[in-house]
C-alpha atoms as a PDB file:
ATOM      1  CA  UNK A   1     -43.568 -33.904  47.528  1.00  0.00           C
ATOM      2  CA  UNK A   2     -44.033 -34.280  44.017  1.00  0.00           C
ATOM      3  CA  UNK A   3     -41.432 -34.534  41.503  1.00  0.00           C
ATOM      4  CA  UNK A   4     -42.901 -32.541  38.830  1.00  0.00           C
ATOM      5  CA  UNK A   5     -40.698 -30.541  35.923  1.00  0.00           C
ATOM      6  CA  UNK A   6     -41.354 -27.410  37.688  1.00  0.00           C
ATOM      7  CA  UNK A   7     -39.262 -29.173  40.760  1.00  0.00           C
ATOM      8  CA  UNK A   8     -36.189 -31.130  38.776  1.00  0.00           C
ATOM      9  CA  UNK A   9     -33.337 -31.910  40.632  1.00  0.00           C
ATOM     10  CA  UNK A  10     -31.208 -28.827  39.086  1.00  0.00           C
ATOM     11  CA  UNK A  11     -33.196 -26.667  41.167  1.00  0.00           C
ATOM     12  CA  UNK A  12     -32.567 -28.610  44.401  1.00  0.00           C
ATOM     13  CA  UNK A  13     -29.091 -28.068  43.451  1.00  0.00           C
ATOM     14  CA  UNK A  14     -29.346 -24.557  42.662  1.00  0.00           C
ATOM     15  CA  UNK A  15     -30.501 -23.912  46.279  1.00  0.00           C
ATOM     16  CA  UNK A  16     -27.825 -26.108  47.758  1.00  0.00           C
ATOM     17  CA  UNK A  17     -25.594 -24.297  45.865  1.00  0.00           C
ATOM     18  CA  UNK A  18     -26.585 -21.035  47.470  1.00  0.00           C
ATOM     19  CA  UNK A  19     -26.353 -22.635  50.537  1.00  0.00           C
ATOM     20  CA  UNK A  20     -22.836 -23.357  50.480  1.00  0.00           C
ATOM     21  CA  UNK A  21     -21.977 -19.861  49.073  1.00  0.00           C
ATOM     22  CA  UNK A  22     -23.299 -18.300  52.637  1.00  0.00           C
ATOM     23  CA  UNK A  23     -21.450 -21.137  54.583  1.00  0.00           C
ATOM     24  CA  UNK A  24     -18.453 -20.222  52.539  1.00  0.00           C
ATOM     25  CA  UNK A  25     -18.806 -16.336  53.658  1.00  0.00           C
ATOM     26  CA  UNK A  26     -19.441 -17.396  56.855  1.00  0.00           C
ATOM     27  CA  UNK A  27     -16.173 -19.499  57.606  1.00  0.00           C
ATOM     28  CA  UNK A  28     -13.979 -16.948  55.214  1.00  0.00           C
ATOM     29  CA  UNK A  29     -15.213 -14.074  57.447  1.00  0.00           C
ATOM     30  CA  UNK A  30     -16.514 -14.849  60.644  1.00  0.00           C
ATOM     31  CA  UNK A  31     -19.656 -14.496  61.843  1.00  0.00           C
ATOM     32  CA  UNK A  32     -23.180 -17.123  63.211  1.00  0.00           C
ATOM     33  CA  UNK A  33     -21.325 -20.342  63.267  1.00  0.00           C
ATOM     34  CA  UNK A  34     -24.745 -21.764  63.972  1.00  0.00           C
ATOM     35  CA  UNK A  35     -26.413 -20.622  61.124  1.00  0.00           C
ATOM     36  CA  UNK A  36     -22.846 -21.910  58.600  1.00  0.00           C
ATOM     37  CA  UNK A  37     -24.086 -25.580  60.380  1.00  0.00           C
ATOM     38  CA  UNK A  38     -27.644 -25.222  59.759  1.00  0.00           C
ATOM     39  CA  UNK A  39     -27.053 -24.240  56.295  1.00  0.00           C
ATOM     40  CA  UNK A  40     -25.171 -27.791  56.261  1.00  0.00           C
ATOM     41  CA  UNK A  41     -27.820 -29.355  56.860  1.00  0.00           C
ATOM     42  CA  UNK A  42     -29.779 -27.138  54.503  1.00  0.00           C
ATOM     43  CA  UNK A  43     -27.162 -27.639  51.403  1.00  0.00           C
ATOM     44  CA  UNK A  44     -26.757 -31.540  52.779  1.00  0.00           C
ATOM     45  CA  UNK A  45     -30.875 -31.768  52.371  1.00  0.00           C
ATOM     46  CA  UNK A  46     -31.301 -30.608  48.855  1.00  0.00           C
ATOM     47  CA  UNK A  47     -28.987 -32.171  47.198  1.00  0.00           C
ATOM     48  CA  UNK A  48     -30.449 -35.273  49.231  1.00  0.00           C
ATOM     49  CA  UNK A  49     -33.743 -34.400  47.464  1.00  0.00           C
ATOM     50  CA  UNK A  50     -32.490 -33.542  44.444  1.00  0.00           C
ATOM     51  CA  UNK A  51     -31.144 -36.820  44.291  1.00  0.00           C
ATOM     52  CA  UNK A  52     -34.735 -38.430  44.918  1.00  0.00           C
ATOM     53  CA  UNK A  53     -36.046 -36.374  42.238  1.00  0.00           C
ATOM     54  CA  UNK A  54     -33.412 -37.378  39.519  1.00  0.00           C
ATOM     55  CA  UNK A  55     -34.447 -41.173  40.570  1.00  0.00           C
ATOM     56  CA  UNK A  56     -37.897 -39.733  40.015  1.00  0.00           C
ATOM     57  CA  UNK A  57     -38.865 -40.576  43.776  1.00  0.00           C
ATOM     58  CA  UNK A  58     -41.736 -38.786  45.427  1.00  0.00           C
ATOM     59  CA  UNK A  59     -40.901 -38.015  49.516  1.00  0.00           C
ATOM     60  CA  UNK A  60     -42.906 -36.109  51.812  1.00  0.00           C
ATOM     61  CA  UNK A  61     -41.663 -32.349  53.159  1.00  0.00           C
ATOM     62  CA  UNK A  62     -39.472 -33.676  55.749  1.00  0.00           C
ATOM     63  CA  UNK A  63     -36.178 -32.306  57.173  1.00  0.00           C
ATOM     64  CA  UNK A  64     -34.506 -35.838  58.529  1.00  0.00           C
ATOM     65  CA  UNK A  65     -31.513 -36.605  56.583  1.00  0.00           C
ATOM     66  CA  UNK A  66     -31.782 -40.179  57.861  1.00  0.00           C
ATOM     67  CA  UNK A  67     -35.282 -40.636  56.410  1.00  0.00           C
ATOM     68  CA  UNK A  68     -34.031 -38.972  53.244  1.00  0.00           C
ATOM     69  CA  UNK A  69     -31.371 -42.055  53.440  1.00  0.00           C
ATOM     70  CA  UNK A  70     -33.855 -44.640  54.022  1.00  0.00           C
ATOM     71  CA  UNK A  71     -35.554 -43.303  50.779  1.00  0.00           C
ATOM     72  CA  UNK A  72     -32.402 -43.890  48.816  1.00  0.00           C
ATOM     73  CA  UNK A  73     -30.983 -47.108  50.138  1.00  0.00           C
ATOM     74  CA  UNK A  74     -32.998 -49.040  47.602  1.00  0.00           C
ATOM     75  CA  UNK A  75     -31.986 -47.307  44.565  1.00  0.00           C
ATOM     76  CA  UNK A  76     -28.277 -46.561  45.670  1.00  0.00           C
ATOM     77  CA  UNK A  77     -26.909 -48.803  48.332  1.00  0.00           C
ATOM     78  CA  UNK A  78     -23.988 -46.851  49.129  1.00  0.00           C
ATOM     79  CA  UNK A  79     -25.632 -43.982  51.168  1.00  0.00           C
ATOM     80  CA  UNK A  80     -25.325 -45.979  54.086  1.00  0.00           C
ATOM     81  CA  UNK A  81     -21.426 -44.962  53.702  1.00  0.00           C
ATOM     82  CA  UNK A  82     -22.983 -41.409  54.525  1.00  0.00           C
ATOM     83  CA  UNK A  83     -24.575 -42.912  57.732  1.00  0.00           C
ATOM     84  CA  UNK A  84     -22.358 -40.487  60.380  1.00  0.00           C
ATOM     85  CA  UNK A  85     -22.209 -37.288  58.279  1.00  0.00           C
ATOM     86  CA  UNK A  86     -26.288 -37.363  57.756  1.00  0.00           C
ATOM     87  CA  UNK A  87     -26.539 -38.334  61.690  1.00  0.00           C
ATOM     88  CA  UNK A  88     -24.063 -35.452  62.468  1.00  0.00           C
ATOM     89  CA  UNK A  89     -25.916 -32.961  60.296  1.00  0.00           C
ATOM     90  CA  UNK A  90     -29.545 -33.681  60.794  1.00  0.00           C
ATOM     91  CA  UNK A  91     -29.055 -33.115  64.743  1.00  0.00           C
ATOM     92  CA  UNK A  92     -28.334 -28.992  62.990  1.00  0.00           C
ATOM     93  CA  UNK A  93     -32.102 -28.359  62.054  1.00  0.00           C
ATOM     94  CA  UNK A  94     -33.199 -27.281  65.481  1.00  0.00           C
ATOM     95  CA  UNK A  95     -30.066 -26.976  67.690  1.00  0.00           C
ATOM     96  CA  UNK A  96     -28.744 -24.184  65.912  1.00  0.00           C
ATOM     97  CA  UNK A  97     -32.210 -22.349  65.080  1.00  0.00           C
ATOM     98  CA  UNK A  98     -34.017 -22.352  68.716  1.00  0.00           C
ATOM     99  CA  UNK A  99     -32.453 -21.150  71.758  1.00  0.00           C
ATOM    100  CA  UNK A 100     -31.789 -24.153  74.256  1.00  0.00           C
ATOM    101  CA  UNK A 101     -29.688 -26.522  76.292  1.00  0.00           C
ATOM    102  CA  UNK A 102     -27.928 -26.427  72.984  1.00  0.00           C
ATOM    103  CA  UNK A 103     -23.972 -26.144  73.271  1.00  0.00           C
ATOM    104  CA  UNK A 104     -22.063 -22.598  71.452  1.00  0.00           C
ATOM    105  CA  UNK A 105     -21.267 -23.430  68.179  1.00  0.00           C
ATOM    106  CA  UNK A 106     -17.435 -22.367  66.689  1.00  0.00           C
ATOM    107  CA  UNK A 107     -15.880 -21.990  64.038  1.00  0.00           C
ATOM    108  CA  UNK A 108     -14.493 -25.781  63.937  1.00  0.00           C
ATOM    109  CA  UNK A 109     -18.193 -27.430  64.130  1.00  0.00           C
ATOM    110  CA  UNK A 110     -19.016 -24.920  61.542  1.00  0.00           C
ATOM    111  CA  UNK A 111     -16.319 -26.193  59.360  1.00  0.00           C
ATOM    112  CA  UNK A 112     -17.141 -29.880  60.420  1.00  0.00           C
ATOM    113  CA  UNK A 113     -20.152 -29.798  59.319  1.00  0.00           C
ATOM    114  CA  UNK A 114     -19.486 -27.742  56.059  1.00  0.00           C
ATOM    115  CA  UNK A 115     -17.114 -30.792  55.354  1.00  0.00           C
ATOM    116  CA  UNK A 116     -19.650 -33.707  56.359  1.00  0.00           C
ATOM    117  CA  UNK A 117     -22.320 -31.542  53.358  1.00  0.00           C
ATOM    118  CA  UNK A 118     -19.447 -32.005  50.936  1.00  0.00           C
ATOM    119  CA  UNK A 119     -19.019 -35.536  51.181  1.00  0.00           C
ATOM    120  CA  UNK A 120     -22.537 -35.518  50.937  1.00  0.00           C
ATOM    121  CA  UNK A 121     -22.810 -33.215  47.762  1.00  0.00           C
ATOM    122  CA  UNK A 122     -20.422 -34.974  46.340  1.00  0.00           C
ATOM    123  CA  UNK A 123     -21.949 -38.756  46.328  1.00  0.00           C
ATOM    124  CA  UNK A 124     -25.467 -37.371  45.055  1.00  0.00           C
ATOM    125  CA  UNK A 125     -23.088 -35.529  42.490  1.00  0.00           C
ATOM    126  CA  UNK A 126     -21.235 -38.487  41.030  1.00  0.00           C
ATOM    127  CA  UNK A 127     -24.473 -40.439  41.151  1.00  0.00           C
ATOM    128  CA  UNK A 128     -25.983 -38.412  38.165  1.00  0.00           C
ATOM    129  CA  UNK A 129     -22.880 -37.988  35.827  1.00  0.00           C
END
């Protein structure tokens, strides 16, 4: 994808950012547990690419968090700290979209996975102050 100023990182973040809102209805009032861990992955994803952008890094339209990684490791090292929260997440872009040998998601994956995004939001975060 290009990184062009029509696509800066703020607007990665933007859409990550509406992300979490819906994960935060979801876990303050119940409802598609699946979809609060997909939109994880989603928030996990942009800020991911965000992040790229920022370091002015063109990637192609992919959804795999650990490719997203493998982009970053030579700019920024310390994303392999992430290593288990991207595994944990990426394994969220079809299970929870596609019906499947695919286990019931609850309320406490949901919130796993809302937690592994904000570890996640928060490294690309500090990385741009």
């Amino acid at each position: 994808m290009l990184n062009n100023q029509e696509n800066n990182y703020k607007n990665w973040f933007k859409k990550a950012e509406e992300d979490e809102l819906s994960i935060n209805s979801i876990l303050k009032e119940g409802g598609a547990f699946s979809t609060a861990c997909f939109l994880s992955q989603q928030m996990a994803e942009k800020y991911l690419k965000g992040l790229l952008v920022f370091y002015n890094k063109e990637f192609l339209k992919v959804h795999d968090l650990i490719e997203l990684e493998t982009l970053l490791i030579k700019d920024n090292s310390k994303i392999k700290e992430f290593h288990n929260d991207l595994k944990l997440l990426n394994r969220y872009y079809i299970e929870t979209r596609y019906p499947g040998d695919y286990p019931e998601f609850n309320f406490e994956e949901a919130q796993k996975s809302y937690e592994a995004a904000k570890r996640i939001k928060e490294f690309v975060l500090g990385k741009i102050r």
